[in-house]
Protein backbone atom coordinates (compact mmCIF):
# COMPACT_ATOMS: atom_id res chain seq x y z
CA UNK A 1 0.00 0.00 0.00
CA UNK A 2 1.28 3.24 -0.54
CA UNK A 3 1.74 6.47 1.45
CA UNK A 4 1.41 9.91 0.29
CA UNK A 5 4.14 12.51 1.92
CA UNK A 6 4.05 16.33 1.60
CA UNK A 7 7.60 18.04 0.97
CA UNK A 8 7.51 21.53 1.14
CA UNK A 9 9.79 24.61 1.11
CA UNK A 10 10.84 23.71 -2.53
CA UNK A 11 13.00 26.14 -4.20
CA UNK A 12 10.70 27.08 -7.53
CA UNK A 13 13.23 25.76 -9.40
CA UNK A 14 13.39 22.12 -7.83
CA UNK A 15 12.06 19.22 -10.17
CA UNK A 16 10.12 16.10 -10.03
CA UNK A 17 13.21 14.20 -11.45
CA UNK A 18 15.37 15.93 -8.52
CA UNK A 19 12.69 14.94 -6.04
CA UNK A 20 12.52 11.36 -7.77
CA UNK A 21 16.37 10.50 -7.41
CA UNK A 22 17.12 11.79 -4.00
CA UNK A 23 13.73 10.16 -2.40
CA UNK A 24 14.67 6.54 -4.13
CA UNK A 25 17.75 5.97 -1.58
CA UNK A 26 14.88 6.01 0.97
CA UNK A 27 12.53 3.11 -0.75
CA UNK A 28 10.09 2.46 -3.75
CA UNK A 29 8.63 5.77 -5.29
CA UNK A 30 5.03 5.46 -7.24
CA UNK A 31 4.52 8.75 -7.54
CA UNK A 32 5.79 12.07 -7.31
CA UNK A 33 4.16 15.58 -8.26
CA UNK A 34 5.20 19.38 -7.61
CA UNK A 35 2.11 21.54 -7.70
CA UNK A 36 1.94 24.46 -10.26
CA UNK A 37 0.30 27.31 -9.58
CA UNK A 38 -2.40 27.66 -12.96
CA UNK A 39 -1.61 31.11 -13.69
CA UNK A 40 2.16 31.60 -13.42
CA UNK A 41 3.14 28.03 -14.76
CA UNK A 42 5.63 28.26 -11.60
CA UNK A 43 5.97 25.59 -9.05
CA UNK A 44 4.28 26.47 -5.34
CA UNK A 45 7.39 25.07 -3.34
CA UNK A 46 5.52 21.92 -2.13
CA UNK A 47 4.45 18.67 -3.55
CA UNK A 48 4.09 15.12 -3.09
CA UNK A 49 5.64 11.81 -3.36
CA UNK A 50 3.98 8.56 -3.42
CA UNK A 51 6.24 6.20 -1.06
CA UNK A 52 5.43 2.39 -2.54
CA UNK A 53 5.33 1.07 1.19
CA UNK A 54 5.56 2.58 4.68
CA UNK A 55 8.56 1.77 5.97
CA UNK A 56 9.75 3.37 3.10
CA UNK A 57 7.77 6.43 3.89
CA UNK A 58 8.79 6.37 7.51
CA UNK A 59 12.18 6.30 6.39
CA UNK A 60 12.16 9.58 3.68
CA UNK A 61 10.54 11.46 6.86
CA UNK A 62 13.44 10.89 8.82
CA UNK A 63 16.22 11.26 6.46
CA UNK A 64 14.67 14.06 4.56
CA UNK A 65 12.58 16.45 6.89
CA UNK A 66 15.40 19.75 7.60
CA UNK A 67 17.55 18.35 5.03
CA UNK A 68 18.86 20.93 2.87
CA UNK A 69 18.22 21.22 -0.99
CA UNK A 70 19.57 24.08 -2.76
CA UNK A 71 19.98 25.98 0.35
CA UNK A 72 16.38 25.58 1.27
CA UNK A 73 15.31 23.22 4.48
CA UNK A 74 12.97 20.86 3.51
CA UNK A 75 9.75 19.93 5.15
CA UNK A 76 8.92 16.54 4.69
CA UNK A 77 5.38 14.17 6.40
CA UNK A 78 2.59 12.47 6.14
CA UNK A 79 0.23 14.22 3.68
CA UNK A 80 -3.03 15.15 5.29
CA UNK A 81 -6.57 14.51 3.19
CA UNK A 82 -7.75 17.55 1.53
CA UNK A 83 -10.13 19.26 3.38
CA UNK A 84 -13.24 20.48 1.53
CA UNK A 85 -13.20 24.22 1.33
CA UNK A 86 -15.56 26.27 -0.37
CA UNK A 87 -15.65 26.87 -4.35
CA UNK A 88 -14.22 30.25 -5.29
CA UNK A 89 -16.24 32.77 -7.54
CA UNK A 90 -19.75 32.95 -8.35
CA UNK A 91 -20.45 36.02 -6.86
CA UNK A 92 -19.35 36.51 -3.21
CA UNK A 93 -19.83 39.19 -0.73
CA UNK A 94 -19.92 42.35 -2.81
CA UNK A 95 -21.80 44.51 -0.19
CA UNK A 96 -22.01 48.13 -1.70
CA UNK A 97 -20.36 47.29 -4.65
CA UNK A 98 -22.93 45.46 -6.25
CA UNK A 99 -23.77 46.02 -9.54
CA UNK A 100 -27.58 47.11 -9.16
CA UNK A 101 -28.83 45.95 -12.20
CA UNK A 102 -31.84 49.27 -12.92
CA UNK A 103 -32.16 52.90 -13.97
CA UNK A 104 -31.00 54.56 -11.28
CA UNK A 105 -27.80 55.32 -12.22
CA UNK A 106 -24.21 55.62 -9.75
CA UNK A 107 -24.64 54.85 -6.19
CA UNK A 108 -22.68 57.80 -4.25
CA UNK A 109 -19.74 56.15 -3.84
CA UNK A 110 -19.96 55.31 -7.72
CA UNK A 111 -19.82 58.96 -8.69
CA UNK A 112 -17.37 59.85 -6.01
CA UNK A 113 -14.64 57.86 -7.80
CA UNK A 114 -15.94 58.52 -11.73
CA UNK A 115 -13.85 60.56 -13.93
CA UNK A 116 -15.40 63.40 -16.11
């Protein structure tokens, strides 16, 4: 069975190959992913490896949490489940902001910040 470890405090330039070959010396890898962030194309600085059992796991936790890659102190345990959090977008809280949607033209603080 396999267990899922976080590593963070990547350097953005760290890779999954990097991540790949110094993990193997502590067991069997299945997996391993840096997350990118969708708008920059630029790593996060965390992501996660797939250890094949947990011995192996147990043993990349303790010979890899602090150590140092490219002069950055790694953090490396058990990944947690993703908690559900709520969807971004679809309107939100726009309070006074709101777009009113009838004739009555600028709200005060509308025509406070207009140009003319």
């Amino acid at each position: 069975m396999t267990k899922k470890l976080y590593v963070g405090n990547l350097s953005y330039g760290s890779t999954e190959d990097q991540l790949r070959e110094l993990f193997l010396s502590a067991g069997d890898i299945a997996s391993v992913t840096i997350i990118i962030d969708r708008e920059t194309g630029r790593s996060k600085g965390f992501g996660f490896i797939e250890m094949e059992t947990d011995e192996g796991a147990e043993e990349a936790i303790k010979k890899f949490n602090g150590y140092e890659l490219e002069r950055r102190a790694l953090t490396v345990n058990e990944a947690r489940p993703r908690e559900d959090r709520p969807r971004m977008g679809g309107g939100g809280d726009w309070g006074d902001r709101a777009p009113r949607g009838d004739d009555r033209g600028p709200r005060r603080d509308d025509r406070r910040n207009t140009r003319y």
